[in-house]
Protein backbone atom coordinates (compact mmCIF):
# COMPACT_ATOMS: atom_id res chain seq x y z
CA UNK A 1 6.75 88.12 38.64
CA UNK A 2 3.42 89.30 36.38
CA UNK A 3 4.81 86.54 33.64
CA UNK A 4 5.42 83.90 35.74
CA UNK A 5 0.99 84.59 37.46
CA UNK A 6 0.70 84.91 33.75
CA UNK A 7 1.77 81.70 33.17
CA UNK A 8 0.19 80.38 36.19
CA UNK A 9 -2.95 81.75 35.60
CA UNK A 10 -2.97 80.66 31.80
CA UNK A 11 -2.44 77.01 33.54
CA UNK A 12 -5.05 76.60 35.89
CA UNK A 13 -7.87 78.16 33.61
CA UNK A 14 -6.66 75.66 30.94
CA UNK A 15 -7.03 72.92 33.73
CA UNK A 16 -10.25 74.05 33.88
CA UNK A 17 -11.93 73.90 30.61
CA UNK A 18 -13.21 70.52 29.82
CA UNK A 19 -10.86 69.19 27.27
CA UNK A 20 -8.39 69.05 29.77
CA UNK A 21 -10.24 68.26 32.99
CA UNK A 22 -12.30 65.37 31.60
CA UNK A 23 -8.96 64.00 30.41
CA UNK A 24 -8.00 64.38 33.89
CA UNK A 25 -10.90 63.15 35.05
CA UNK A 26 -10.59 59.65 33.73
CA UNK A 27 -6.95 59.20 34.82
CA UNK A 28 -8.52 59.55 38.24
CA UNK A 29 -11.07 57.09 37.75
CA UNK A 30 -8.40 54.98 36.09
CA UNK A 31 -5.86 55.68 38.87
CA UNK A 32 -8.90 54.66 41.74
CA UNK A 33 -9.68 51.30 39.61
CA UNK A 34 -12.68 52.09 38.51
CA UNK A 35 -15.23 50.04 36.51
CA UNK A 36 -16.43 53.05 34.48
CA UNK A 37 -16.27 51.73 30.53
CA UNK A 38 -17.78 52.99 27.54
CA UNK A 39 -18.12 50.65 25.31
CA UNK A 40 -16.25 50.30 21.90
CA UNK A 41 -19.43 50.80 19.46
CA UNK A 42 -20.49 53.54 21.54
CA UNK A 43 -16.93 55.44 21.46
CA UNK A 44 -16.52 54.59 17.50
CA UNK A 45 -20.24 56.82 17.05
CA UNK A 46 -18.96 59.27 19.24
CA UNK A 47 -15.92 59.51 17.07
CA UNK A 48 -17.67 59.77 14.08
CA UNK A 49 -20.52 62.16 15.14
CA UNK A 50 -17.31 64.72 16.46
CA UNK A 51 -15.27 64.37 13.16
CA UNK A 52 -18.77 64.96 11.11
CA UNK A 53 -19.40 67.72 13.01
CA UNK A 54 -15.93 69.01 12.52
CA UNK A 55 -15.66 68.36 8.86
CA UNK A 56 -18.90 70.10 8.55
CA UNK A 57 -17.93 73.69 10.14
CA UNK A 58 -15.28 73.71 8.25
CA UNK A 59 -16.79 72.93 4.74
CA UNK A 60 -19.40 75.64 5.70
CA UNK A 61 -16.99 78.60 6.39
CA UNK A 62 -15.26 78.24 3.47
CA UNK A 63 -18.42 77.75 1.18
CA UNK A 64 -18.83 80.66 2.35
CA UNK A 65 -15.46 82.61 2.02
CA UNK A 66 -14.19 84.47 -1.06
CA UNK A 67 -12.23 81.69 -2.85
CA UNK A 68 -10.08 83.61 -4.97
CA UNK A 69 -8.19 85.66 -1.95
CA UNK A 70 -8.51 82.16 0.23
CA UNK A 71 -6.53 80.13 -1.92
CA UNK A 72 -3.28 81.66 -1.27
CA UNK A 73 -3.08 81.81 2.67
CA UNK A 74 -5.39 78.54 2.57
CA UNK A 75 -2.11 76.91 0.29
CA UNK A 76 0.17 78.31 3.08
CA UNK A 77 -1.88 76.77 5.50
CA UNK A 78 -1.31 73.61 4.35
CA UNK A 79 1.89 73.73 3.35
CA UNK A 80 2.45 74.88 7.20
CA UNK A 81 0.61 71.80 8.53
CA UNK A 82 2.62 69.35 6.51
CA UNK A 83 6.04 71.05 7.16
CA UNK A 84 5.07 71.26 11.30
CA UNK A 85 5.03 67.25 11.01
CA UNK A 86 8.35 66.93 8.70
CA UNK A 87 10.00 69.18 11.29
CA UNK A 88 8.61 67.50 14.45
CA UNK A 89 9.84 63.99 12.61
CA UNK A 90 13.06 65.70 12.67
CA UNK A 91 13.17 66.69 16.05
CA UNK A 92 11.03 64.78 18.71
CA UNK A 93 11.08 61.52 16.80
CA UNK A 94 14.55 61.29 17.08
CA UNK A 95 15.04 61.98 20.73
CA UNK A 96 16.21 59.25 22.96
CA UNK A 97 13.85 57.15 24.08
CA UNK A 98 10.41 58.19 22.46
CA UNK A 99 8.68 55.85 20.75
CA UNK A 100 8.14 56.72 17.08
CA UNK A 101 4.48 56.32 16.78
CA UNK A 102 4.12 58.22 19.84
CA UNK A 103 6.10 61.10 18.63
CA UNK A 104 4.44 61.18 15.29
CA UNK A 105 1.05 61.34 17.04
CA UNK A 106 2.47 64.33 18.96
CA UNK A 107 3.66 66.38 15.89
CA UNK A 108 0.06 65.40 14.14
CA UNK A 109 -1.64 67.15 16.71
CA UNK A 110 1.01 70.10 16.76
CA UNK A 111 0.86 70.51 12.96
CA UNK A 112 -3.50 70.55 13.06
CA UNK A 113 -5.14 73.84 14.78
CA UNK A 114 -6.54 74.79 18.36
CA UNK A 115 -10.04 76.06 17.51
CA UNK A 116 -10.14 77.75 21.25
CA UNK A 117 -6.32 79.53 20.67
CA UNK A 118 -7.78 80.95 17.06
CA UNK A 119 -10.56 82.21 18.96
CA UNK A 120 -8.42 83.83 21.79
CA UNK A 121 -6.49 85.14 19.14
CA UNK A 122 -9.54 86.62 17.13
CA UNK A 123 -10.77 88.33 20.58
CA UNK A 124 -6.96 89.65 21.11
CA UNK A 125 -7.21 91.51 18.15
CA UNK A 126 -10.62 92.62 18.19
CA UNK A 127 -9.71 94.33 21.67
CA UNK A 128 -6.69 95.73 19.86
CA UNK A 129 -8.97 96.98 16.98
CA UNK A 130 -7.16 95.30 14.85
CA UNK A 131 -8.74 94.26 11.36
CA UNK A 132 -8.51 90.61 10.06
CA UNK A 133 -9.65 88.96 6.83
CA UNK A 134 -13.68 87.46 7.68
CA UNK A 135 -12.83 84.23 5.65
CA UNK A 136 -9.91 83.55 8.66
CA UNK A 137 -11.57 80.71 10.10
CA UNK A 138 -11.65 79.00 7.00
CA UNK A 139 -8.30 78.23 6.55
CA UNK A 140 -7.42 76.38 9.73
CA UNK A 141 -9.36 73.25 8.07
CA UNK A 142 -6.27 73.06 5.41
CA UNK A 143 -3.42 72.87 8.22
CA UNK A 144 -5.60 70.68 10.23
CA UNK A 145 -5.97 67.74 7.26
CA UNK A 146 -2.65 68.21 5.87
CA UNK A 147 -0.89 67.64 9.75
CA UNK A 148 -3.41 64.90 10.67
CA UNK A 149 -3.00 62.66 7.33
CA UNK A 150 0.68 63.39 6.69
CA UNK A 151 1.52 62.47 10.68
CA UNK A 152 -0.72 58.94 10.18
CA UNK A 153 1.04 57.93 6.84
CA UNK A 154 4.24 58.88 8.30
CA UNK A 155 3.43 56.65 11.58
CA UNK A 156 2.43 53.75 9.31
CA UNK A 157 4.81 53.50 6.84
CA UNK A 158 7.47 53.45 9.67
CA UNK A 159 5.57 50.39 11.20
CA UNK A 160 4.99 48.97 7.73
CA UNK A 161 8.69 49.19 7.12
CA UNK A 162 9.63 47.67 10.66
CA UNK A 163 7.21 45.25 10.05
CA UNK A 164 7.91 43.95 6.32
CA UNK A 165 10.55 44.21 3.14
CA UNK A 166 8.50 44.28 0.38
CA UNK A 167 4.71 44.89 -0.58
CA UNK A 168 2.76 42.99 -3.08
CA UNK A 169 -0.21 43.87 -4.50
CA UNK A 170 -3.45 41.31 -4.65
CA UNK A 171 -5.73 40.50 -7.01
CA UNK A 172 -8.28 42.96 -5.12
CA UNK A 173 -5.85 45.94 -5.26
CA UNK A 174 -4.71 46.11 -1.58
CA UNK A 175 -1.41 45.85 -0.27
CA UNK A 176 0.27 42.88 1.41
CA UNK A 177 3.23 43.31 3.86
CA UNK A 178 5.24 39.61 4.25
CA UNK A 179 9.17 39.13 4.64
CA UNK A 180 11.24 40.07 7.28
CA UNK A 181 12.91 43.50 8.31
CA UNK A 182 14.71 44.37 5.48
CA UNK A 183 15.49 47.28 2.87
CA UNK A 184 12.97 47.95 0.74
CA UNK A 185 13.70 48.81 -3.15
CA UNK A 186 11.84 52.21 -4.42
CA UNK A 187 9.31 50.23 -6.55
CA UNK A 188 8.56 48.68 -2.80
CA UNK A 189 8.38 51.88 -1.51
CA UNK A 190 6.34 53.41 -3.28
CA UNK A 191 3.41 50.90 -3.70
CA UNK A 192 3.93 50.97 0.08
CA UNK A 193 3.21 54.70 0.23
CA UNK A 194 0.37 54.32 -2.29
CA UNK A 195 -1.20 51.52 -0.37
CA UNK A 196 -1.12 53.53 2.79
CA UNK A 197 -2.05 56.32 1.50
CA UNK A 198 -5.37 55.00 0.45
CA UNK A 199 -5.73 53.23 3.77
CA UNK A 200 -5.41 56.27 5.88
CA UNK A 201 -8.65 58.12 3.31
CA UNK A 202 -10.60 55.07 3.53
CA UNK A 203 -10.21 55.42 7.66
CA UNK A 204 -13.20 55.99 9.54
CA UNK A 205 -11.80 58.81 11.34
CA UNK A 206 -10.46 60.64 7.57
CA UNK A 207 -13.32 59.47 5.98
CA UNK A 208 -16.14 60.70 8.49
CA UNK A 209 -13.51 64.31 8.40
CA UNK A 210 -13.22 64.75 4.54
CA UNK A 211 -17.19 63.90 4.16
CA UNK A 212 -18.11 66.34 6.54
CA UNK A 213 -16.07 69.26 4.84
CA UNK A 214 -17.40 67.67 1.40
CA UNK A 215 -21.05 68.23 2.70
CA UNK A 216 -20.57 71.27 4.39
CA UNK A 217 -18.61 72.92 0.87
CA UNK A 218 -21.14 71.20 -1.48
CA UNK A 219 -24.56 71.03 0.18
CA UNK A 220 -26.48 73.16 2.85
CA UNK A 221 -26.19 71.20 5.78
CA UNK A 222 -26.59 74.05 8.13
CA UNK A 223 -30.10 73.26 9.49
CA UNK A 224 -29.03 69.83 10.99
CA UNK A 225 -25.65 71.02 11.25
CA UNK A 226 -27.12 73.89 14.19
CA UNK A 227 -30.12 71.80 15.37
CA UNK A 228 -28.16 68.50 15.63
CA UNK A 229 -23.90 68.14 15.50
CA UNK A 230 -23.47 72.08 17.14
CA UNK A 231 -25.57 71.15 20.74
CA UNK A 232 -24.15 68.14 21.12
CA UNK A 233 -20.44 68.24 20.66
CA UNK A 234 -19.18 69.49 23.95
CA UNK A 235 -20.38 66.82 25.63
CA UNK A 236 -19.86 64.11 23.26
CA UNK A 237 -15.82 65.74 23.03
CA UNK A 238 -15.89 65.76 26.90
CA UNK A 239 -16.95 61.91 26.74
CA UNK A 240 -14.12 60.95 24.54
CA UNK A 241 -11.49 62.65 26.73
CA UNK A 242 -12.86 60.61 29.74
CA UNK A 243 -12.58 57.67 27.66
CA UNK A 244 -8.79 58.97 26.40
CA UNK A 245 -8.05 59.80 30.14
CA UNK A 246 -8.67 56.31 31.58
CA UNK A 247 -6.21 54.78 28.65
CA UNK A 248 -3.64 57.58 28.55
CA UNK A 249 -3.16 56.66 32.43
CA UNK A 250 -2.97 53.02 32.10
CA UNK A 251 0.03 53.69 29.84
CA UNK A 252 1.46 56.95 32.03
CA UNK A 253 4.31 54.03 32.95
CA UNK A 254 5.57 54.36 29.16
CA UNK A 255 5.64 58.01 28.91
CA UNK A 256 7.69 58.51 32.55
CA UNK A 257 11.27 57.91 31.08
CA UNK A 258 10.82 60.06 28.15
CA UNK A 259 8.41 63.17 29.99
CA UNK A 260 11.73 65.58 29.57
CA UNK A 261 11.66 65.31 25.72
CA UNK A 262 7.98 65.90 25.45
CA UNK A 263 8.45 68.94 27.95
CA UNK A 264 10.76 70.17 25.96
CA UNK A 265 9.10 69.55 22.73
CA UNK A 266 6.32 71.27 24.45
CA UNK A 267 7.55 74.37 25.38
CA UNK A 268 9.68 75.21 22.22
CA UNK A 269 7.56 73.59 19.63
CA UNK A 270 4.55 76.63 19.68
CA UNK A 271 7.25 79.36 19.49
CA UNK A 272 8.80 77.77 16.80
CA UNK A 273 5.83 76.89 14.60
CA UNK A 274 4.18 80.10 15.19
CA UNK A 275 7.39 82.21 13.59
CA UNK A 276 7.06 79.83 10.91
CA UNK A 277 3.26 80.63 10.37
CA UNK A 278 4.27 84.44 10.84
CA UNK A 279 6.70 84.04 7.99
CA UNK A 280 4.03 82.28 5.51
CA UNK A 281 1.35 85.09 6.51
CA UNK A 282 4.49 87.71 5.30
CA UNK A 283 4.18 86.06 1.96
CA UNK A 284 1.03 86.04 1.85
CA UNK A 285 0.47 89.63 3.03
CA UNK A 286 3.27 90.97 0.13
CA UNK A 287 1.77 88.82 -2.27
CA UNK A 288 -2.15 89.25 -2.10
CA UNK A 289 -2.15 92.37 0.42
CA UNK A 290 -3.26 89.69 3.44
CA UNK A 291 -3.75 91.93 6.20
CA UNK A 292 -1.53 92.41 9.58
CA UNK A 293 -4.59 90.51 11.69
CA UNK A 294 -4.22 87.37 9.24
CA UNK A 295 -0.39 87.29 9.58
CA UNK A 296 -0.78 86.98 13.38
CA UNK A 297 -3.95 84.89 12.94
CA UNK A 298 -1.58 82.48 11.07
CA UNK A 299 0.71 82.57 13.41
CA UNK A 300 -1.93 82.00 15.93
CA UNK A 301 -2.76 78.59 14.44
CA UNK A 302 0.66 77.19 13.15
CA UNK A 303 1.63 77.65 17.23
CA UNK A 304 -1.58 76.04 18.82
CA UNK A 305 -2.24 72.61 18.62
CA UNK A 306 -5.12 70.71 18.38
CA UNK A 307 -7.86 70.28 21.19
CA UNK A 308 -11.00 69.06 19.03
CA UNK A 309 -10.32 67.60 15.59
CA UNK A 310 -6.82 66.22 16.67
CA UNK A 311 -7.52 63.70 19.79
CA UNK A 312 -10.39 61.38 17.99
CA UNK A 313 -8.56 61.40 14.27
CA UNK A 314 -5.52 60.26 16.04
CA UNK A 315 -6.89 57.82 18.52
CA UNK A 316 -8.94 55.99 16.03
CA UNK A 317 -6.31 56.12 13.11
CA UNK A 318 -3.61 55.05 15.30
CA UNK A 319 -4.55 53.25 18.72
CA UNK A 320 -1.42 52.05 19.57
CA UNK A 321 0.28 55.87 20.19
CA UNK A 322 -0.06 56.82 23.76
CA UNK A 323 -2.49 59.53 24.41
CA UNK A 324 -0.27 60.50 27.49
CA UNK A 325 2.37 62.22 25.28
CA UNK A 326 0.09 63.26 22.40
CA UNK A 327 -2.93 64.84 24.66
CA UNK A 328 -1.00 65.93 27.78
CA UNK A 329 1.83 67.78 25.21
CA UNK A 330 -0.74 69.62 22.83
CA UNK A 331 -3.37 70.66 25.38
CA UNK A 332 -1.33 70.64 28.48
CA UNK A 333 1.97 72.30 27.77
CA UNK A 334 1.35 73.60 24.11
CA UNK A 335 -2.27 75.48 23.92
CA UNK A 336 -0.99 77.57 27.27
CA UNK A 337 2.32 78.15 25.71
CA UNK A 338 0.49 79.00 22.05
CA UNK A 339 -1.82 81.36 23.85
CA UNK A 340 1.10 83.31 26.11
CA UNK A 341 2.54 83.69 22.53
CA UNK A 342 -0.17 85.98 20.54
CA UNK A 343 1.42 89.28 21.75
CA UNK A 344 5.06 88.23 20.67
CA UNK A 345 3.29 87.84 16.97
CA UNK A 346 1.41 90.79 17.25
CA UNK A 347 4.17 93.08 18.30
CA UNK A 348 6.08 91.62 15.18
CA UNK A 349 3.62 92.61 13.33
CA UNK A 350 3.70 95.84 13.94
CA UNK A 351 7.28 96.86 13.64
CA UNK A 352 7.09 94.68 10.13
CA UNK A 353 3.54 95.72 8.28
């Protein structure tokens, strides 16, 4: 009975933070037929304000971290993020029913980091007086670009490859998809991954992410970075999900069908990923003495999923995935399920460190 108010509880105060109830928000104001619009060069600033912002925090903490002992778990990190996304490609994409892009989308945002579950996480153990490395925050930047890009090449090179049999290259240097459905030889291939590749860095949404952490590793942004990007990013984040609402409930229809698989994806995924990210912090801790808080920390971030950096990279990198199944999975079933899972990581921890 005290899991299952757990759970409940968990729930309704994620319901009530305003990732999730601005999302909900618009699907009412969808759902009523409301006028309410933002327009498209408004959202596309919005977009890129948020993923500067991001970028930014990120560059700064680990300008400021000790490189040498952040490499390794910062490596793991990444490796993490890419191998959530091979794993989910494995899993959810192949389920009956679900639409690839849409299930790519999903493991993207399951592969990059909740910033609120790290800090949940952080407070756990600082309650528990239990140490943790200072440069911790540092690393979730690693996972998060690694799941994001990896998900958005793997989404377009599946459409590329629906779409076309071979790739030639222009004059200019950028790819052209012609032909019909087809098998594509490995020379094909891989100008088709190349091409892609340097599509998805030249995106607004990747580019605006990788100058941020560029600026905030290289230069001293933090005066504008605290006068400017830091006060206004809840409520330009809480604008976008209002905007991400309204569409992910003109295309609930899509997502009705296949809800079980997402569920279930939901539920399991966080678990799953966080054992993984418990495993990578082990090597990390017998290999550089990483300490018991960063192996759960770790653990804490390969299991969440993302609630800031995740929902504008994917929306404006790939508009045609249904928000429905990648929001309402990550921040509705996984960040409750991710956050009912820090003491299963930190008892592990202590019967193995």
């Amino acid at each position: 009975m005290d899991i299952l108010f757990t759970i409940g509880a968990t729930l309704i105060e994620q319901l009530q933070k305003p990732t999730l109830a601005f999302l909900i928000a618009g699907m009412m104001l969808a759902a009523l037929g409301s006028k309410f619009e933002i327009p498209e060069p408004v959202y596309k600033f919005i977009v890129i304000l948020l993923l500067l912002k991001v970028g930014m925090g990120a560059g700064i903490s680990i300008r400021d971290a000790d490189f040498v002992s952040l490499m390794v778990p910062a490596l793991g990190a990444g490796m993490l993020g890419i191998l959530i996304v091979f794993l989910g490609s494995k899993t959810l994409v192949r389920m009956r029913g679900v639409a690839e892009v849409d299930a790519l989308a999903t493991v993207g945002m399951f592969g990059a980091v909740s910033a609120s579950t790290l800090a949940a996480g952080m407070a756990m153990l600082n309650d528990s007086a239990i140490p943790y490395e200072g440069y911790i925050g540092a690393l979730y930047p690693f996972m998060d670009i690694a799941a994001l890009v990896t998900a958005i090449v793997l989404a377009k090179l599946s459409t590329a490859r629906r779409t076309a049999s071979n790739v030639t290259i222009t004059a200019g240097g950028a790819a052209a998809l012609g032909g019909q459905p087809g098998r594509t030889s490995g020379e094909d291939t891989r100008q088709m991954v190349q091409g892609i590749l340097v599509d998805t860095f030249r995106s607004p949404a990747i580019s605006a992410l990788v100058a941020g952490l560029c600026l905030g590793i290289l230069a001293k942004p933090d005066t504008v970075f605290d006068s400017f990007y830091e006060p206004l990013f809840r409520g330009l984040l809480s604008i976008l999900m209002l905007i991400m609402g309204m569409e992910a409930w003109s295309r609930f229809g899509e997502l009705r069908k296949v809800a079980h698989s997402y569920i279930l994806y939901g539920i399991t995924a966080p678990i799953i990923h966080g054992l993984l990210g418990f495993g990578v912090g082990m090597i990390a801790h017998q290999l550089t003495g990483f300490s018991e808080g960063g192996v759960i920390l770790l653990a804490v971030m390969a299991a969440s999923s993302s609630d800031i950096s995740g929902p504008p990279t994917i929306r404006a990198a790939l508009p045609e995935a249904n928000s429905s199944a990648y929001v309402g999975t990550s921040t509705g079933l996984g960040t409750p399920v991710a956050i009912l899972s820090i003491p299963l990581f930190m008892a592990l921890a202590e019967i193995m460190i």
